[in-house]
N, C-alpha and C. Protein backbone atom coordinates (compact mmCIF):
# COMPACT_ATOMS: atom_id res chain seq x y z
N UNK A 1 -2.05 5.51 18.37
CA UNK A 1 -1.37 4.30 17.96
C UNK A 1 0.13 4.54 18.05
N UNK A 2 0.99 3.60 18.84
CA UNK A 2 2.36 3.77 18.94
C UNK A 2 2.97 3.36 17.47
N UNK A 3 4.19 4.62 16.97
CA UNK A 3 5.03 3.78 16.10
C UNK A 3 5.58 2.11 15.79
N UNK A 4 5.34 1.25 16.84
CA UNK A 4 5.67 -0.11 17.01
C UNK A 4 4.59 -0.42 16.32
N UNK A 5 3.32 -0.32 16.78
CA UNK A 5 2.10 -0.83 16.03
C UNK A 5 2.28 -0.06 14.61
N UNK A 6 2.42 1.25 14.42
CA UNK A 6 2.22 1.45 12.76
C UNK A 6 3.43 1.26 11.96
N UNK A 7 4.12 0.66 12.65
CA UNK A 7 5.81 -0.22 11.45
C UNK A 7 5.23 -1.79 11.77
N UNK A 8 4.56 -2.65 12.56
CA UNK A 8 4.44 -3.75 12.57
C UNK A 8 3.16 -3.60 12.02
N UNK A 9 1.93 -2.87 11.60
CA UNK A 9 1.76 -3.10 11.02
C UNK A 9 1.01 -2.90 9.10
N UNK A 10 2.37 -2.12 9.05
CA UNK A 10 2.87 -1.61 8.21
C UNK A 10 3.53 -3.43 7.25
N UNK A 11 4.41 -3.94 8.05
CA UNK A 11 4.88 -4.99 7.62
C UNK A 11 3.90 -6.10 7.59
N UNK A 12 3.08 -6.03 8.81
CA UNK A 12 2.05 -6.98 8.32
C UNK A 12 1.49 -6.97 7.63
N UNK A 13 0.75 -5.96 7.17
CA UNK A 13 -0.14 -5.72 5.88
C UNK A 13 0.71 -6.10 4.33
N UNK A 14 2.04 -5.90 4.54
CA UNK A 14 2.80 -5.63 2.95
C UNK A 14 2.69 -7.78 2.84
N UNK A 15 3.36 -8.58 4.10
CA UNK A 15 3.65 -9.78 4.42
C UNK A 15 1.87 -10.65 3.50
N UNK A 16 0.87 -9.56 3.79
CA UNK A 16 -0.62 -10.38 3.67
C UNK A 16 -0.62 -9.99 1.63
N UNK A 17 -0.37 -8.95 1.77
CA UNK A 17 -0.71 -8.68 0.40
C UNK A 17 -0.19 -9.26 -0.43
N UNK A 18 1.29 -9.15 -0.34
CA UNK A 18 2.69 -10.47 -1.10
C UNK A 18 2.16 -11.99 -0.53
N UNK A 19 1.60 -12.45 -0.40
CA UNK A 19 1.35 -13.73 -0.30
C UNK A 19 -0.06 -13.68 -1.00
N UNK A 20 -0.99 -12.83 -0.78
CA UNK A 20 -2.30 -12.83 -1.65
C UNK A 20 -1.78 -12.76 -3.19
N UNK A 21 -0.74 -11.92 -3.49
CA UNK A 21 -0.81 -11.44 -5.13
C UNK A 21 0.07 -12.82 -5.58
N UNK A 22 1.24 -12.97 -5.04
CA UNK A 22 1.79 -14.57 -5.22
C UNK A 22 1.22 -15.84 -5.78
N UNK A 23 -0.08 -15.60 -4.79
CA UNK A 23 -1.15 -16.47 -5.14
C UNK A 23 -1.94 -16.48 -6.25
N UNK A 24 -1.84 -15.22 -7.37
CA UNK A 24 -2.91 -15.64 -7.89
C UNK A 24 -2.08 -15.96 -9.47
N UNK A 25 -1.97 -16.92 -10.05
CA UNK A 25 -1.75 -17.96 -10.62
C UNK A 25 -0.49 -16.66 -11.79
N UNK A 26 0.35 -17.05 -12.33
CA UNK A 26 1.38 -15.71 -13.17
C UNK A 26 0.96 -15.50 -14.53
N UNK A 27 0.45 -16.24 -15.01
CA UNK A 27 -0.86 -15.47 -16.12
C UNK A 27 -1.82 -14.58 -16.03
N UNK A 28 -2.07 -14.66 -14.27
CA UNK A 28 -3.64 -14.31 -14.37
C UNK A 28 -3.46 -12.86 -13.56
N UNK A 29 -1.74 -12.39 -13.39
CA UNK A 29 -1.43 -11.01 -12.88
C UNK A 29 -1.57 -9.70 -13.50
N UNK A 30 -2.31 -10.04 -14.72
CA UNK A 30 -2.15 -8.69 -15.69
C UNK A 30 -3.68 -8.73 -16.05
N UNK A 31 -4.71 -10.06 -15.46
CA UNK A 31 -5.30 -10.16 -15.86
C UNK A 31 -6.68 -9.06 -15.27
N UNK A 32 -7.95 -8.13 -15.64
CA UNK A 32 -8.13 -7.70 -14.71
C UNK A 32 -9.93 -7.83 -15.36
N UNK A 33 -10.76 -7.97 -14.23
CA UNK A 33 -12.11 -8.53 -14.04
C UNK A 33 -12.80 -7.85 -14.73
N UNK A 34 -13.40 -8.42 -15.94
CA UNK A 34 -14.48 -7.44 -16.85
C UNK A 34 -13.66 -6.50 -17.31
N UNK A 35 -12.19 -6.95 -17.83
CA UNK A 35 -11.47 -5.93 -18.20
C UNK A 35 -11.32 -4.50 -18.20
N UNK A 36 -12.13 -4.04 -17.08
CA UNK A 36 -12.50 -2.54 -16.48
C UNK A 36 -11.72 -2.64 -15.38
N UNK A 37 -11.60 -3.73 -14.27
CA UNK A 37 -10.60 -3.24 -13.06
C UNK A 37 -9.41 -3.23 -12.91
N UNK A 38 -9.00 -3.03 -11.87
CA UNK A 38 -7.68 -3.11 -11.70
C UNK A 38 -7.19 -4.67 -11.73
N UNK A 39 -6.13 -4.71 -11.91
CA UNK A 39 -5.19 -6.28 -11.95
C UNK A 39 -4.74 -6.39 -11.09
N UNK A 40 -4.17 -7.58 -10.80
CA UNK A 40 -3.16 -7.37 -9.38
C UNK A 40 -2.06 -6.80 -10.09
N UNK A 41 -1.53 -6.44 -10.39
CA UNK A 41 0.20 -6.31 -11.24
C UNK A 41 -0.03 -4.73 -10.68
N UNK A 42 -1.16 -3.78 -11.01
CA UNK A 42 -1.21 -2.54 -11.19
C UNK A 42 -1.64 -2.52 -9.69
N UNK A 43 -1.86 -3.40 -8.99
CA UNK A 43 -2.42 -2.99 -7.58
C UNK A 43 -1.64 -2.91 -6.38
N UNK A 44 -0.41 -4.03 -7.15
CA UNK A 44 0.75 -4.02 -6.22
C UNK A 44 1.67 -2.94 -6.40
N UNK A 45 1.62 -2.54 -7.64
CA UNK A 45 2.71 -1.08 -8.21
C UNK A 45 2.16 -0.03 -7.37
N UNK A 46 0.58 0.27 -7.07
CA UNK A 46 -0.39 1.15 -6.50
C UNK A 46 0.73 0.92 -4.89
N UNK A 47 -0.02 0.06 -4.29
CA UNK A 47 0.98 0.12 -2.80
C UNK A 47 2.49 -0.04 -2.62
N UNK A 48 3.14 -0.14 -3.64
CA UNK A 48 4.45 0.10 -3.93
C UNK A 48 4.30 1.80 -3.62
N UNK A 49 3.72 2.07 -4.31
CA UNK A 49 3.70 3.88 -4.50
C UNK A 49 3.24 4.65 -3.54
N UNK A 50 2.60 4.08 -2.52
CA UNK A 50 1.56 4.87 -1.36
C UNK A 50 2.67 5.22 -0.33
N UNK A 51 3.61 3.77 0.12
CA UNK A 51 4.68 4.77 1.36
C UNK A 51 5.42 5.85 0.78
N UNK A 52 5.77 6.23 0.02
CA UNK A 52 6.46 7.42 -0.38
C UNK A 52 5.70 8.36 -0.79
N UNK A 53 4.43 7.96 -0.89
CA UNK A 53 3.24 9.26 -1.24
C UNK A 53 2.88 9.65 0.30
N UNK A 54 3.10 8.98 1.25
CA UNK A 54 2.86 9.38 2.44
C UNK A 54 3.60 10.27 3.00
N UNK A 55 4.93 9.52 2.79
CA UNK A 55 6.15 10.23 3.24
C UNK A 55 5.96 11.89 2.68
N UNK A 56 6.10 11.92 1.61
CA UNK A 56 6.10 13.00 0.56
C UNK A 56 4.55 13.81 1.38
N UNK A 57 3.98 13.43 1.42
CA UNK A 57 2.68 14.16 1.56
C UNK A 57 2.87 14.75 3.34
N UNK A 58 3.33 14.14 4.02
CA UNK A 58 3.15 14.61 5.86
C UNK A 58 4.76 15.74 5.74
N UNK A 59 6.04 15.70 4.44
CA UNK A 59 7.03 16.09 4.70
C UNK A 59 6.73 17.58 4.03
N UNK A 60 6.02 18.40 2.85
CA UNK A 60 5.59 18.71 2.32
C UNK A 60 4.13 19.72 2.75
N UNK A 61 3.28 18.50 3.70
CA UNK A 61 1.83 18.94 4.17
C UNK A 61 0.99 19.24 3.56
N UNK A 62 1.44 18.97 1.92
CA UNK A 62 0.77 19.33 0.77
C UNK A 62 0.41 17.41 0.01
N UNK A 63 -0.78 17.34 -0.03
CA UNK A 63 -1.24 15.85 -0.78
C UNK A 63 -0.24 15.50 -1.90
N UNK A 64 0.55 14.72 -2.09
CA UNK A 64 1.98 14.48 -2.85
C UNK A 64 0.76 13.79 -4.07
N UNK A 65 1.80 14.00 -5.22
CA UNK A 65 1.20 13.26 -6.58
C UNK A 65 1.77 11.79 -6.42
N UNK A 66 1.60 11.28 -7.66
CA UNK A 66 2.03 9.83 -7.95
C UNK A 66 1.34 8.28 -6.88
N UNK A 67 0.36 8.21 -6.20
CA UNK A 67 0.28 7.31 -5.66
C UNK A 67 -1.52 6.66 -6.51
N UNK A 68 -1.34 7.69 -7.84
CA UNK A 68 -3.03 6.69 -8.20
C UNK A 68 -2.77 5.71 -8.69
N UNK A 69 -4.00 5.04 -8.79
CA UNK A 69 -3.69 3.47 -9.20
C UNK A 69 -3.24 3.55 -10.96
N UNK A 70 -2.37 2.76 -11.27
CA UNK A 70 -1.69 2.67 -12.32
C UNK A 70 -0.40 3.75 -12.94
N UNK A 71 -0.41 4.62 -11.96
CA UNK A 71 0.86 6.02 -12.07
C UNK A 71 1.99 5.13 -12.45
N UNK A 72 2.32 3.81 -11.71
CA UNK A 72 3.86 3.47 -12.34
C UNK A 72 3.33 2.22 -12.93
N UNK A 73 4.02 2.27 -14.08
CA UNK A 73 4.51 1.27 -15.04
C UNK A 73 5.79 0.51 -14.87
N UNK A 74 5.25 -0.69 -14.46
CA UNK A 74 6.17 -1.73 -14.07
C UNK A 74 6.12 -3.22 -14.13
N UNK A 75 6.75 -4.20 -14.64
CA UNK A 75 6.10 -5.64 -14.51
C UNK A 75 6.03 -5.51 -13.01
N UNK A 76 5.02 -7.11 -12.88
CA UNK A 76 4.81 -7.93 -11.59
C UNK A 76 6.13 -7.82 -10.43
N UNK A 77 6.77 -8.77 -11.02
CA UNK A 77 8.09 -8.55 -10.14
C UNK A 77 8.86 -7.26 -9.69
N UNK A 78 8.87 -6.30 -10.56
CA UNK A 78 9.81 -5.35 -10.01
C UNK A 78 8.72 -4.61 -9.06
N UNK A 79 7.23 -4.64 -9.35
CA UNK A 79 6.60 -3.82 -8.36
C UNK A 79 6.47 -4.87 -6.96
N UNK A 80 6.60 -6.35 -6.87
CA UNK A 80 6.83 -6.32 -5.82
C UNK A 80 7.94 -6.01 -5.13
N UNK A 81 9.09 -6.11 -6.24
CA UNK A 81 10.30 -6.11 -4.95
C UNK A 81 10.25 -4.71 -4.61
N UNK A 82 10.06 -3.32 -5.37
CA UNK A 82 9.55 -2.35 -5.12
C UNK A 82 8.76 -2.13 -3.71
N UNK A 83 7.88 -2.74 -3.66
CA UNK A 83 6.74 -2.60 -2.49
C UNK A 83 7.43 -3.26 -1.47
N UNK A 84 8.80 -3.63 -0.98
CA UNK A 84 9.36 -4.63 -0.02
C UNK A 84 10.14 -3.61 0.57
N UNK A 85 11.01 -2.79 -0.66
CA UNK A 85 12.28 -1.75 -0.68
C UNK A 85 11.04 -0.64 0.04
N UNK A 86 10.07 -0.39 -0.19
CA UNK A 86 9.27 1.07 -0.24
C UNK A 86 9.03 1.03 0.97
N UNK A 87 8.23 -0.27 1.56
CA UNK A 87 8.06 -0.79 3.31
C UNK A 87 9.08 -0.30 3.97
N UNK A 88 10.11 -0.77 3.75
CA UNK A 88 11.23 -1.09 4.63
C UNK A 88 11.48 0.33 4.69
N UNK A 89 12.09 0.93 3.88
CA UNK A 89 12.21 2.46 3.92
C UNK A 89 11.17 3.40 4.72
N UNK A 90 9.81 3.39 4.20
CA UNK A 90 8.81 4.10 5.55
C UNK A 90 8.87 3.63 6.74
N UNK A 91 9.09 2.19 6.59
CA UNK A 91 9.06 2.03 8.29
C UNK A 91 10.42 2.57 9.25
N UNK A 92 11.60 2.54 8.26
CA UNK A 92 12.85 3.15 8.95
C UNK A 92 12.75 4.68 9.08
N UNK A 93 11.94 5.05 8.10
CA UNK A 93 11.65 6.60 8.23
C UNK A 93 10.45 7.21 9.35
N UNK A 94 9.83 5.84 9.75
CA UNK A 94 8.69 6.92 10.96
C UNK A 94 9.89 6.63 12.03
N UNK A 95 10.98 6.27 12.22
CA UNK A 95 11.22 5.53 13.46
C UNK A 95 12.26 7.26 13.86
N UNK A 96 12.38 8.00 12.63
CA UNK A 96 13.12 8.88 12.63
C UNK A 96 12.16 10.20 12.91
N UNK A 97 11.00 9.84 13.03
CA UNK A 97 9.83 11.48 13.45
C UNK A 97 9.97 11.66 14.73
N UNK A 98 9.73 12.82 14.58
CA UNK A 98 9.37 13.29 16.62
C UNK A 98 8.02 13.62 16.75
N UNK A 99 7.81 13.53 18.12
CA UNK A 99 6.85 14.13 18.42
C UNK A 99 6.45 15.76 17.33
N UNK A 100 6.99 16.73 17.05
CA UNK A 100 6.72 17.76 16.35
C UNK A 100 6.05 17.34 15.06
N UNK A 101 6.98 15.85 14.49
CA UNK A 101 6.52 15.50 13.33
C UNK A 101 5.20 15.30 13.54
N UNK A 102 4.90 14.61 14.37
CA UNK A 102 3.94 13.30 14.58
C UNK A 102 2.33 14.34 14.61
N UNK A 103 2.60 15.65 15.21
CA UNK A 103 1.81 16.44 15.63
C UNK A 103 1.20 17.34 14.08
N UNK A 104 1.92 16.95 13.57
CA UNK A 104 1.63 17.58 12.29
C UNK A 104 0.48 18.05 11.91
N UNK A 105 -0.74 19.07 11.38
CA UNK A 105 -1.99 19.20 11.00
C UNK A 105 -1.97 18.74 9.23
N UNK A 106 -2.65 18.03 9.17
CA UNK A 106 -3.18 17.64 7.42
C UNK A 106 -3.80 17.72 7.10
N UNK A 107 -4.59 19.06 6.30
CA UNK A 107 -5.97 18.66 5.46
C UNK A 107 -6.16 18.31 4.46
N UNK A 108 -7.27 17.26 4.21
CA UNK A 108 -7.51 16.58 3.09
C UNK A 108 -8.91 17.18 1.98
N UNK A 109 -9.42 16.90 1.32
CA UNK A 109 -10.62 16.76 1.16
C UNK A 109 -11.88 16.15 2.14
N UNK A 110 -11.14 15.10 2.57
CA UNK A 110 -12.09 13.95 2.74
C UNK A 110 -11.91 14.26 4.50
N UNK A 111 -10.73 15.03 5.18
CA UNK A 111 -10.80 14.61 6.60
C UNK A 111 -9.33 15.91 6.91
N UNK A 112 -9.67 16.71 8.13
CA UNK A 112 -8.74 17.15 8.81
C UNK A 112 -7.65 15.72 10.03
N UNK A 113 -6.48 15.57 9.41
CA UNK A 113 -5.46 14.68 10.26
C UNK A 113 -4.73 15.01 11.06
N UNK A 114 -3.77 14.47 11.71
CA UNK A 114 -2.60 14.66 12.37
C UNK A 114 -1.51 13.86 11.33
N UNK A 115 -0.06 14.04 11.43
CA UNK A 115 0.75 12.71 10.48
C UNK A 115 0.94 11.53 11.19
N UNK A 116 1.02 11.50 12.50
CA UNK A 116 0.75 10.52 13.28
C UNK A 116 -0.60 9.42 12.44
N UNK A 117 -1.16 10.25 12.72
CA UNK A 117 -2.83 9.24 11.98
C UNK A 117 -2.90 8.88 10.67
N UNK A 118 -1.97 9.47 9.85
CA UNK A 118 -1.95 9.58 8.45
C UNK A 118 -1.30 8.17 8.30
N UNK A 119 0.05 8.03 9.27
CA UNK A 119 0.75 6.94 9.13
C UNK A 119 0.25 5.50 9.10
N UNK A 120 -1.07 5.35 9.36
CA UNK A 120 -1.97 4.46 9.19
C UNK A 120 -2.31 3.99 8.22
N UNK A 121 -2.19 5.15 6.86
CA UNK A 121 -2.78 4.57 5.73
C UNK A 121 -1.87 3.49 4.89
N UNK A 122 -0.69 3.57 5.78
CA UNK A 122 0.13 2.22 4.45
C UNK A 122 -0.77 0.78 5.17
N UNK A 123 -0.54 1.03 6.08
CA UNK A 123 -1.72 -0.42 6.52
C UNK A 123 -3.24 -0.37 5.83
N UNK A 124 -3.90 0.70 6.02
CA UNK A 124 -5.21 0.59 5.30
C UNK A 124 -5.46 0.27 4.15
N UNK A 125 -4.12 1.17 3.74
CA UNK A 125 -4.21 0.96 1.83
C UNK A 125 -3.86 -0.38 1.54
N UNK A 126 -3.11 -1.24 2.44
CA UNK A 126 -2.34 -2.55 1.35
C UNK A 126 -3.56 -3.26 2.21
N UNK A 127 -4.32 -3.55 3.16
CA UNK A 127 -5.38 -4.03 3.79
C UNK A 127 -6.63 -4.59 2.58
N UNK A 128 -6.67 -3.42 2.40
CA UNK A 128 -7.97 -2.71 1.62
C UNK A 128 -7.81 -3.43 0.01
N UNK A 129 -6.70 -3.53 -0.80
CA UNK A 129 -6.27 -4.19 -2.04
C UNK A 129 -6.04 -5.87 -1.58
N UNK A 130 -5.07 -5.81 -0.56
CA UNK A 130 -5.77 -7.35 -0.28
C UNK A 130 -6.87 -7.83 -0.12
N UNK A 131 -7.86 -7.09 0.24
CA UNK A 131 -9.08 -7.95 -0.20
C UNK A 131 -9.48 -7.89 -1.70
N UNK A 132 -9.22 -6.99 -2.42
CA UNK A 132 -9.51 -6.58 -3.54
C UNK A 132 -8.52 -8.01 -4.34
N UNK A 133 -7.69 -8.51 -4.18
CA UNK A 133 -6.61 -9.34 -4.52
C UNK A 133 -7.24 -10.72 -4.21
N UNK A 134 -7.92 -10.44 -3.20
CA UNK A 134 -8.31 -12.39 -2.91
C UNK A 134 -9.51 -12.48 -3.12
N UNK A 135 -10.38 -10.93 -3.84
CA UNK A 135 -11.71 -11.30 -4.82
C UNK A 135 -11.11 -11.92 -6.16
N UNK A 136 -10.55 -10.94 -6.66
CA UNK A 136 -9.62 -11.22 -7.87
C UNK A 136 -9.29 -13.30 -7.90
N UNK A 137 -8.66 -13.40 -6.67
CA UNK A 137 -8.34 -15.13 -6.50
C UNK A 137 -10.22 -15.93 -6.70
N UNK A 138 -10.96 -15.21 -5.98
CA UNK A 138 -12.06 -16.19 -5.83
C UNK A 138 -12.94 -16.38 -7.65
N UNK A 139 -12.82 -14.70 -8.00
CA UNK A 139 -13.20 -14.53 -9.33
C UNK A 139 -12.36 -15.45 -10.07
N UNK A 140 -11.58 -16.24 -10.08
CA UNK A 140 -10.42 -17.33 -10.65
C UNK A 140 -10.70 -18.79 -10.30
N UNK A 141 -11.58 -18.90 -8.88
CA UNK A 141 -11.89 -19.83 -8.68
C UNK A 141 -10.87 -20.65 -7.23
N UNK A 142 -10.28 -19.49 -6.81
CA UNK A 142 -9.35 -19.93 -5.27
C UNK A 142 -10.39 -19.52 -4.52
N UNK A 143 -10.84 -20.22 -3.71
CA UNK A 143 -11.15 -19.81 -2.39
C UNK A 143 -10.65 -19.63 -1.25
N UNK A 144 -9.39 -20.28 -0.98
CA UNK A 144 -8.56 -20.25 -0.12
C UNK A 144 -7.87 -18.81 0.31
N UNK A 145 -8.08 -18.35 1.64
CA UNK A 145 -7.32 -17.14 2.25
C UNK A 145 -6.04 -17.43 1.82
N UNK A 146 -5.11 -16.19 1.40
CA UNK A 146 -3.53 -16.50 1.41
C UNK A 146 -3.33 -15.51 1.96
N UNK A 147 -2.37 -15.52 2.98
CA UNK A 147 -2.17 -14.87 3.99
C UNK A 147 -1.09 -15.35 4.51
């Protein structure tokens, strides 16, 4: 996957998620399903936190702390504008890897990587909570995609 595709869509994914969490009504952001899941408020702080857990984790080569769900404490608003500032910054920061970077080896638990491939996960991760975000809407009674 070329850097163009993983900064576009890097931004696409952040563009789907901020319009899903927007959507779901400003009472109902703290609110979370069977009071066991996650909320949107804590889900958007979650992918606020993942590009710099990435960054941190391929710069390092060591799995970086701070990106579990609920690590930062923050209202609604500041974790989105957070998650806008955090985008913008990873995406200006892959544009700065080289090939050496890109070649990187990562092992996980779950999977031997490259950082090239790793760079995928800000898309997967905010992907993956947007749907989690527009169950959250339907559990409310939206059916409507926001996107």
């Amino acid at each position: 996957m070329s850097l163009d595709a993983i900064i576009s869509g890097a931004q696409a994914s952040t563009y789907m998620l901020t319009a899903a969490a927007n959507a779901v009504p400003a009472d109902k952001r703290d609110w979370s399903p069977g009071g066991l899941a996650t909320s949107t408020s804590v889900l958007v702080s979650h992918c606020a936190d993942f590009p710099s857990w990435i960054r941190k984790t391929i710069e390092t080569g060591q799995m970086a702390e701070g990106a579990n769900i609920g690590a930062t404490q923050e209202t609604y608003e500041e974790a989105m504008a957070r998650l806008q500032v955090e985008t913008d910054a990873f995406c200006a920061w892959v544009t700065t890897l080289t090939p050496e970077d890109l070649a990187k080896e990562l092992v996980f638990p779950w999977e031997t990587t490259t950082a090239q491939a790793m760079l995928r996960y800000h898309h997967w991760n905010n992907t993956y909570h947007y749907g989690q975000i527009n169950y959250i809407q339907l559990i409310l009674g939206d059916a409507e995609m926001h996107m």
